[in-house]
C-alpha atoms as a PDB file:
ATOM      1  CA  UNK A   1     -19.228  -8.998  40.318  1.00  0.00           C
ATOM      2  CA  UNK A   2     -21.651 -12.362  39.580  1.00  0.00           C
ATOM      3  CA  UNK A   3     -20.536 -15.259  37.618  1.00  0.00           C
ATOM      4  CA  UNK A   4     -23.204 -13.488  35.169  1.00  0.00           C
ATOM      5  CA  UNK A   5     -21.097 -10.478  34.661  1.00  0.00           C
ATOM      6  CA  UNK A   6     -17.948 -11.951  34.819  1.00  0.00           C
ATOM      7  CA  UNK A   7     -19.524 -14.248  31.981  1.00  0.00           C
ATOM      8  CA  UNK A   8     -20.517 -11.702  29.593  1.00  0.00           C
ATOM      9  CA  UNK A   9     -16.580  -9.572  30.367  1.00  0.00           C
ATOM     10  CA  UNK A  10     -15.156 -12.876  29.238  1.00  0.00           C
ATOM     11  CA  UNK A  11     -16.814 -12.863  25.656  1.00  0.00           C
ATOM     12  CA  UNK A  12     -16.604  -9.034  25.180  1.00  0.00           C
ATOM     13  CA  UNK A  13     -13.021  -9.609  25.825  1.00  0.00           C
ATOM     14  CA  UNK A  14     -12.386 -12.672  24.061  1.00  0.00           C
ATOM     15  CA  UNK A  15     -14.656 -10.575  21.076  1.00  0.00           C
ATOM     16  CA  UNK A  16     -12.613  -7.768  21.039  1.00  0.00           C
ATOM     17  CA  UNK A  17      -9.445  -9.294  21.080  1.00  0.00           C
ATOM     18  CA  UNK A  18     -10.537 -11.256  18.336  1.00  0.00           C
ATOM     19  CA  UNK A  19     -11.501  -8.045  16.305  1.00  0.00           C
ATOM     20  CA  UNK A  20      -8.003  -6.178  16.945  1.00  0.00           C
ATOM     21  CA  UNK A  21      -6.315  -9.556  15.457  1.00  0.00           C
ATOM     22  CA  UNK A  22      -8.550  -9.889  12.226  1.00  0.00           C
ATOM     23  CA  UNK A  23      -7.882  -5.963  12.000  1.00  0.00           C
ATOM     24  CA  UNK A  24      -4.303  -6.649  12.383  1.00  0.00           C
ATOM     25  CA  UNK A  25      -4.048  -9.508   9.849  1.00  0.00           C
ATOM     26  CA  UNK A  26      -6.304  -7.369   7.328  1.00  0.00           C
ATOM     27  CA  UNK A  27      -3.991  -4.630   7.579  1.00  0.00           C
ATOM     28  CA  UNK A  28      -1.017  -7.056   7.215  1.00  0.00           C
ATOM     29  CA  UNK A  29      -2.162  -8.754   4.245  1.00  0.00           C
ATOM     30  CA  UNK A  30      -3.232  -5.272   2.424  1.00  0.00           C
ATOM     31  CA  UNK A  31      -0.192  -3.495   2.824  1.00  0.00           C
ATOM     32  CA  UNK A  32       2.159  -6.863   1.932  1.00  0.00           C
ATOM     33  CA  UNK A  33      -0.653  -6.571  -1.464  1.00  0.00           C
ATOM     34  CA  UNK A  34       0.551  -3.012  -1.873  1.00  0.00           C
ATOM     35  CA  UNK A  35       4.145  -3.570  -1.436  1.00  0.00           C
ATOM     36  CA  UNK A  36       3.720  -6.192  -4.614  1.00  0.00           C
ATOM     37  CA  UNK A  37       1.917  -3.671  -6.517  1.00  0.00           C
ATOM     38  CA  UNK A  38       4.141  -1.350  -6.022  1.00  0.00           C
ATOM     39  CA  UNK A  39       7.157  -3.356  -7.083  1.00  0.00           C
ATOM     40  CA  UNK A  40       5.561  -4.199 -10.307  1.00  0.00           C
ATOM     41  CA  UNK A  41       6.198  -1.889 -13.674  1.00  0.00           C
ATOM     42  CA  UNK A  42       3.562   0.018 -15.021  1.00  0.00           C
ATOM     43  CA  UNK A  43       3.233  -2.328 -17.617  1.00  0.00           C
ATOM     44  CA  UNK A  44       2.438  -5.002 -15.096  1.00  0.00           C
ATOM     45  CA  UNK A  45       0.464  -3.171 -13.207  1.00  0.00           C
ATOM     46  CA  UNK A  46      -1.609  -2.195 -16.497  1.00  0.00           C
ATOM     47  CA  UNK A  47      -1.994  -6.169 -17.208  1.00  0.00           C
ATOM     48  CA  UNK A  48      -3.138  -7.218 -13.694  1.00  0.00           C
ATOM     49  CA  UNK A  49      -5.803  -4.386 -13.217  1.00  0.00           C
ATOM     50  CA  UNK A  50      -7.398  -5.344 -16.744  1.00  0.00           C
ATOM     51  CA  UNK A  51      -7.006  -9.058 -15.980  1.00  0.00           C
ATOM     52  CA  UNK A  52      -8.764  -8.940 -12.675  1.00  0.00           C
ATOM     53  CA  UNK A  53     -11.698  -6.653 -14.733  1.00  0.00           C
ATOM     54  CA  UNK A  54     -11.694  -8.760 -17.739  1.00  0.00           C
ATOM     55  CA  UNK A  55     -11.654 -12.177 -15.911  1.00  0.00           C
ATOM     56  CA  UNK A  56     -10.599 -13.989 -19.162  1.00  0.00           C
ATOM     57  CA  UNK A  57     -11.224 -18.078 -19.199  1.00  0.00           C
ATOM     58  CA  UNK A  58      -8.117 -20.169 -20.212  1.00  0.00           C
ATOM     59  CA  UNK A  59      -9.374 -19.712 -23.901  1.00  0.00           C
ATOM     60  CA  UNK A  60      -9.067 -16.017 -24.182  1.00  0.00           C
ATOM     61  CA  UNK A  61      -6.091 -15.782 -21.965  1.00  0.00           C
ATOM     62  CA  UNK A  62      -3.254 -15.651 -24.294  1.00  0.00           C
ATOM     63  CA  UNK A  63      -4.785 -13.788 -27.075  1.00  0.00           C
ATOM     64  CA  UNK A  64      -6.051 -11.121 -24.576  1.00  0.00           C
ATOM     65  CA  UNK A  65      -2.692 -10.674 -22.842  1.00  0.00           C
ATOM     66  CA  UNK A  66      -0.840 -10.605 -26.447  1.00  0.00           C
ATOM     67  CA  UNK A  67      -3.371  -7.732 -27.070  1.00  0.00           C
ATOM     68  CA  UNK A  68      -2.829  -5.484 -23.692  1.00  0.00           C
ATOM     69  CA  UNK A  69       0.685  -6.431 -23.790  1.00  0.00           C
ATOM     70  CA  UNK A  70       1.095  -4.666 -26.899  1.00  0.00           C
ATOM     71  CA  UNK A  71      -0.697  -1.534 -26.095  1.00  0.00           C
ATOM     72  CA  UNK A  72       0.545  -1.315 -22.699  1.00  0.00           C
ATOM     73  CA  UNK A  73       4.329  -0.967 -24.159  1.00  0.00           C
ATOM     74  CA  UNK A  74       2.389   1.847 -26.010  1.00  0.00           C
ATOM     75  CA  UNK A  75       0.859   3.270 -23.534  1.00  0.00           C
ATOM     76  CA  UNK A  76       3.938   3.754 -21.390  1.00  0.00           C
ATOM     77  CA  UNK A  77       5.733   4.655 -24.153  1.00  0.00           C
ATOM     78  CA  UNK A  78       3.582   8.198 -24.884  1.00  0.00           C
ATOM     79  CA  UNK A  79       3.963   8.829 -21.157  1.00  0.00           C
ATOM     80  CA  UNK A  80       7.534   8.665 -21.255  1.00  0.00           C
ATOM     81  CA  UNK A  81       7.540  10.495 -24.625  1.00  0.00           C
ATOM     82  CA  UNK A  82       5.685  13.358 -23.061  1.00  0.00           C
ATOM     83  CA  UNK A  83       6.776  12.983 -19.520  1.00  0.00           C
ATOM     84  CA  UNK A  84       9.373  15.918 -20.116  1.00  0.00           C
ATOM     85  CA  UNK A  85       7.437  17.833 -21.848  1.00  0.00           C
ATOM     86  CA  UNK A  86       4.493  17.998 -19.326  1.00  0.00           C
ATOM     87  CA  UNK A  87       7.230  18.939 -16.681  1.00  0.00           C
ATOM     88  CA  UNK A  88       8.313  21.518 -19.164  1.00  0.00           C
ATOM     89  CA  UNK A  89       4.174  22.843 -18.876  1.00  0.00           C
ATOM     90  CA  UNK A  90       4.226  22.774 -15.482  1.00  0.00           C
ATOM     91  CA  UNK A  91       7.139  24.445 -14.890  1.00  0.00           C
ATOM     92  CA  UNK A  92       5.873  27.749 -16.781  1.00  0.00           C
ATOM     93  CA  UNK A  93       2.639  27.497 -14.708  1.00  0.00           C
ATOM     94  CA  UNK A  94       4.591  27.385 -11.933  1.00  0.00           C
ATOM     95  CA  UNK A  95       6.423  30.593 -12.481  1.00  0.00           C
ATOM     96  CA  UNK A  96       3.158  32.266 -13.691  1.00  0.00           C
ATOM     97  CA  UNK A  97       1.622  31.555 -10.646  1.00  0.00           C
ATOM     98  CA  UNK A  98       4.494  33.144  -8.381  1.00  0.00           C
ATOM     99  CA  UNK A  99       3.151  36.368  -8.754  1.00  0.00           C
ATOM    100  CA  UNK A 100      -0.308  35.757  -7.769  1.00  0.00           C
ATOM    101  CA  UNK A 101       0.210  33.154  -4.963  1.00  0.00           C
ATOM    102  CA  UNK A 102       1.329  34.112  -1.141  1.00  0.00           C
ATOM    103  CA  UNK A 103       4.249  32.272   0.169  1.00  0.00           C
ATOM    104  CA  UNK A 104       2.430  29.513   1.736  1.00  0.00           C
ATOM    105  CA  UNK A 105       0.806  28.800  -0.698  1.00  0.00           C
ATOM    106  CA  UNK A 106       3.597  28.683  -3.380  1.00  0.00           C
ATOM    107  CA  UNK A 107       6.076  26.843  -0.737  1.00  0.00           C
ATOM    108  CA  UNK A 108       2.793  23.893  -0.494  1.00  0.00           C
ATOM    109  CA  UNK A 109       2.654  24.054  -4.521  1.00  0.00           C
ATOM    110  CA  UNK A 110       6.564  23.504  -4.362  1.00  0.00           C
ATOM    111  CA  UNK A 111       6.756  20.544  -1.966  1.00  0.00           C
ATOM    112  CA  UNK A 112       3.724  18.799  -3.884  1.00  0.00           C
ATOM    113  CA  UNK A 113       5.908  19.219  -7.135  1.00  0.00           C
ATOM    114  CA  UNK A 114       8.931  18.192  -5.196  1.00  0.00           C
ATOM    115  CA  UNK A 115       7.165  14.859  -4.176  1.00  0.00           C
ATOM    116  CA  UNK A 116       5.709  14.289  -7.542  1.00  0.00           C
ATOM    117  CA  UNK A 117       9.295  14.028  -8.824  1.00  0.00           C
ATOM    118  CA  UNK A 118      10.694  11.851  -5.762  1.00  0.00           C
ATOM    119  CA  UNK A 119       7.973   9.502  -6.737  1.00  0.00           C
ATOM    120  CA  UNK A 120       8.634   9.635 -10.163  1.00  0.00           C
ATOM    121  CA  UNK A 121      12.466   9.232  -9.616  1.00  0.00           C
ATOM    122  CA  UNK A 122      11.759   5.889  -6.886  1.00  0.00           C
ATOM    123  CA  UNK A 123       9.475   4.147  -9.842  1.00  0.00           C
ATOM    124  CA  UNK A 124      12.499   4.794 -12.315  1.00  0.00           C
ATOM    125  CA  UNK A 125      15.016   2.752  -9.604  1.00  0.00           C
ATOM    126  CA  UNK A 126      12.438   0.149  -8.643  1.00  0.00           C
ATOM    127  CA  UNK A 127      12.456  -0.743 -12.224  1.00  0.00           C
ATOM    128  CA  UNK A 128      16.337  -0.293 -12.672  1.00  0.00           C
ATOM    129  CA  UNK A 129      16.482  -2.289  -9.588  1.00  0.00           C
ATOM    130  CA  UNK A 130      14.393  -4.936 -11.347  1.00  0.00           C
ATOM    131  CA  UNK A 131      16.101  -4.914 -14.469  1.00  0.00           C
ATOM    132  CA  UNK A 132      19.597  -4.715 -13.837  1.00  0.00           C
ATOM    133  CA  UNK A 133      19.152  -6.913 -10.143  1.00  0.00           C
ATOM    134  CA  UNK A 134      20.534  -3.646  -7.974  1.00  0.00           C
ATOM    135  CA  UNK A 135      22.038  -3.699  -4.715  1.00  0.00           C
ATOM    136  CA  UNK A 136      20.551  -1.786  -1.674  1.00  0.00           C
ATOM    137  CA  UNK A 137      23.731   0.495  -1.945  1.00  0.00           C
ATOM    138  CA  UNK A 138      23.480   0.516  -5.624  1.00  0.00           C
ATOM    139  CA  UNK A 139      19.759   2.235  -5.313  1.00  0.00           C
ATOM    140  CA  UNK A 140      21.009   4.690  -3.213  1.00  0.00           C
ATOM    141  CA  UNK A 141      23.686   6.099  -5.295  1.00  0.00           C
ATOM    142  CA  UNK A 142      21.441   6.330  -8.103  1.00  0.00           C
ATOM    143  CA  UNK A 143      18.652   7.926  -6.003  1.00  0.00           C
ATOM    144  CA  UNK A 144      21.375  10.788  -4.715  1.00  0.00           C
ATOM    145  CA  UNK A 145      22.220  10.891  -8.756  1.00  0.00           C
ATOM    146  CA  UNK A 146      18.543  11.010  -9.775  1.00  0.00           C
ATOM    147  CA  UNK A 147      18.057  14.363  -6.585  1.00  0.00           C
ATOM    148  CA  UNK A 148      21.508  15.750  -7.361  1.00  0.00           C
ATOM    149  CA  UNK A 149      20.297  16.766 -11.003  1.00  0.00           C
ATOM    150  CA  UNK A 150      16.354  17.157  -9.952  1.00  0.00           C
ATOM    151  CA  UNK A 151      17.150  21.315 -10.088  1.00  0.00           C
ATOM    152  CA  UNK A 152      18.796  21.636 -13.304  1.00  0.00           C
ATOM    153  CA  UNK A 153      15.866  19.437 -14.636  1.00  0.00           C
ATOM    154  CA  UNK A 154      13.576  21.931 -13.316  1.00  0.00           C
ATOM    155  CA  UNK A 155      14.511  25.147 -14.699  1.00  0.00           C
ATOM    156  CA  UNK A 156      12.573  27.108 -16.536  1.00  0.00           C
ATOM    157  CA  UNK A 157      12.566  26.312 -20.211  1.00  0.00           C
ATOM    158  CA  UNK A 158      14.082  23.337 -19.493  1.00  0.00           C
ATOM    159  CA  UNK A 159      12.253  19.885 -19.711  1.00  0.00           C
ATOM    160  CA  UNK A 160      11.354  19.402 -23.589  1.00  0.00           C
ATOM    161  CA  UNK A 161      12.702  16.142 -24.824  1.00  0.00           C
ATOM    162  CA  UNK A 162      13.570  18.820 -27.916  1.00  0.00           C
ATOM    163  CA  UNK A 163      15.759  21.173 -25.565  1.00  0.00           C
ATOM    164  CA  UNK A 164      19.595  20.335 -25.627  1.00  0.00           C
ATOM    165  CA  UNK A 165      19.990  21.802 -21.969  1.00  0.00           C
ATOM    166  CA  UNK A 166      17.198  18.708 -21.275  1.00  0.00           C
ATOM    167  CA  UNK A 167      19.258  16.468 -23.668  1.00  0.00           C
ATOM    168  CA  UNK A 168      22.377  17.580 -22.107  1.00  0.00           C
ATOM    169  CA  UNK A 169      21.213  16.757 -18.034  1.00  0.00           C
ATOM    170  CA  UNK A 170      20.263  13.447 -18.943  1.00  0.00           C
ATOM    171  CA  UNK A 171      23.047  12.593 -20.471  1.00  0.00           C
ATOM    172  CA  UNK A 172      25.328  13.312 -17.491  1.00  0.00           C
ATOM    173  CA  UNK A 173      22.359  11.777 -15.249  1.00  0.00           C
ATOM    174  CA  UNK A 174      23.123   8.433 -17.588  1.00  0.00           C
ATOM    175  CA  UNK A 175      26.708   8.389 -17.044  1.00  0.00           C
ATOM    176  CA  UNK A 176      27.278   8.627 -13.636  1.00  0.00           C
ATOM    177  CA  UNK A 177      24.766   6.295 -13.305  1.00  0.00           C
ATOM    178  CA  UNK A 178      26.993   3.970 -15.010  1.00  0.00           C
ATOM    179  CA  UNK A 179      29.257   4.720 -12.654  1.00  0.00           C
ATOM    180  CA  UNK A 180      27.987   2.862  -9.948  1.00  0.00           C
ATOM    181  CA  UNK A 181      26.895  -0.290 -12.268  1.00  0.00           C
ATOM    182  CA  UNK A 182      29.282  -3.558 -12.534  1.00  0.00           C
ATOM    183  CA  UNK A 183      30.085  -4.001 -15.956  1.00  0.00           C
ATOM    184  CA  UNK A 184      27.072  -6.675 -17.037  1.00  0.00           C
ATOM    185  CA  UNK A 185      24.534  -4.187 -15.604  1.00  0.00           C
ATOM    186  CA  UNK A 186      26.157  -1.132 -17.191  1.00  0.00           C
ATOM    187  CA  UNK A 187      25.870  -3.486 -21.077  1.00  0.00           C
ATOM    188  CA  UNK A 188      21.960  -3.727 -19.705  1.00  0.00           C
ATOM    189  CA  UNK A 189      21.905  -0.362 -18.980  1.00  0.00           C
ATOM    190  CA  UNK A 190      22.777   0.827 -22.195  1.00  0.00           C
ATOM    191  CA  UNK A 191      20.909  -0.895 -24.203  1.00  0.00           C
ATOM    192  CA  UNK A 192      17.655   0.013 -21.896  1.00  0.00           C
ATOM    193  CA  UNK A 193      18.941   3.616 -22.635  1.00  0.00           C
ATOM    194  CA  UNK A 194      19.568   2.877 -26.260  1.00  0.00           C
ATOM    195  CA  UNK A 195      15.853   1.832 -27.176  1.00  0.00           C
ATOM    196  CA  UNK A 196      14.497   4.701 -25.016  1.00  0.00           C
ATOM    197  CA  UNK A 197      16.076   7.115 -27.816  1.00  0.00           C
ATOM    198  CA  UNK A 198      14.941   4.797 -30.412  1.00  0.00           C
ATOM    199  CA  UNK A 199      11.318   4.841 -29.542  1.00  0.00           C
ATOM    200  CA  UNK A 200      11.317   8.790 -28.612  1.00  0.00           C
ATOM    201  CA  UNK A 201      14.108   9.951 -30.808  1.00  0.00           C
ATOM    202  CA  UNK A 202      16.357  11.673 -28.449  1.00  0.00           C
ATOM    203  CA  UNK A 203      20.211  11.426 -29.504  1.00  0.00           C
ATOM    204  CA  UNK A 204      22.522   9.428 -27.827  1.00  0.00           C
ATOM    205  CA  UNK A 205      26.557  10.414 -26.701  1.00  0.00           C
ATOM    206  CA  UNK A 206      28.387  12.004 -29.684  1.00  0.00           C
ATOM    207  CA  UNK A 207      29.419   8.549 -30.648  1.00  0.00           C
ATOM    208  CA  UNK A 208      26.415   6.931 -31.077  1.00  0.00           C
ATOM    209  CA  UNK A 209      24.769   8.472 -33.830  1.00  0.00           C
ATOM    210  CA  UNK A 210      20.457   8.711 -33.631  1.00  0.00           C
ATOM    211  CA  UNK A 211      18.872   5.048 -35.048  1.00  0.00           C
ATOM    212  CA  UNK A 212      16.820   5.524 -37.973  1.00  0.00           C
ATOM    213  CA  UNK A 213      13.906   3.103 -38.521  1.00  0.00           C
END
């Protein structure tokens, strides 16, 4: 081998190498950019996708976030409203569907629902966790809560913020996640709980009678 060829080995190499690093580092950087994103509410998330599209100067900053802030606290509130209710849907298509579909195919609809509500359920911890300042130990009770009472929630006929079976699942869900909570973060807790049946009318424990506006 020349010093020619030994020459051009050299850069390739030294080219390569330097390829696999900023492939590396890119990778790095996006999935530490994810892990933030994901860790943010959907609120947040909401206000940083519209900021990076508006690109507002330092004028039209604060009235512009006042703005999206107070649709975006709308926004999440319909999807909450309705989140039961569209579960509720989904369920009787489900069942509809039974008939028609072959195994495989309804076992592949069933783990794609299945993962739809393990998402759904890790969003509702990462934002306990961020409200009420969780332990790692703390997360996991509440996650084995949150899968212990994912069957009842999926029943047929149940799932309608209107249904008491609904009502009733919740409840329990809500008080043995207290269970687990020191008593500051169970006071947080309740009060998060309290203006979620404000906003979408649910009732509350048999003590706490429904808020009226």
């Amino acid at each position: 081998m020349n010093t020619k060829t030994k020459s051009i080995l050299a850069i390739l190499t030294t080219l390569l190498i330097g390829i696999a690093i900023g492939a590396i580092a890119s990778g790095t950087l996006r999935h530490r950019k994810m892990e933030r994103i994901e860790r943010m509410s959907p609120q947040e998330r909401f206000l940083k996708t519209m900021d990076e599209i508006i690109k507002p100067d330092e004028q039209q900053r604060d009235a512009i976030q006042q703005v999206l802030k107070r649709e975006s606290e709308q926004m999440v509130s319909i999807r909450e409203r309705y989140q039961g209710e569209v579960s509720a849907v989904m369920d009787s298509v489900k069942k509809e569907l039974r008939s028609i579909l072959t195994p495989e195919q309804s076992q592949r609809l069933e783990e794609h629902f299945s993962q739809f509500e393990k998402r759904r359920n890790e969003r509702e911890i990462k934002r306990l966790a961020r409200m009420l300042d969780l332990t790692e130990a703390q997360q996991s009770q509440i996650a084995g809560i949150f899968e212990k009472h994912a069957f009842s929630k999926r029943q047929p006929g149940i799932g309608s913020p209107d249904d008491s079976s609904f009502i009733k699942t919740i409840q329990k869900i809500q008080t043995e996640v207290e269970t687990v909570l020191t008593p500051e973060q169970q006071e947080k807790y309740r009060k998060y709980n309290k203006e979620k049946r404000r906003r979408f009318r649910f009732p509350g424990p048999p003590d706490e009678p429904m808020d009226r506006d």
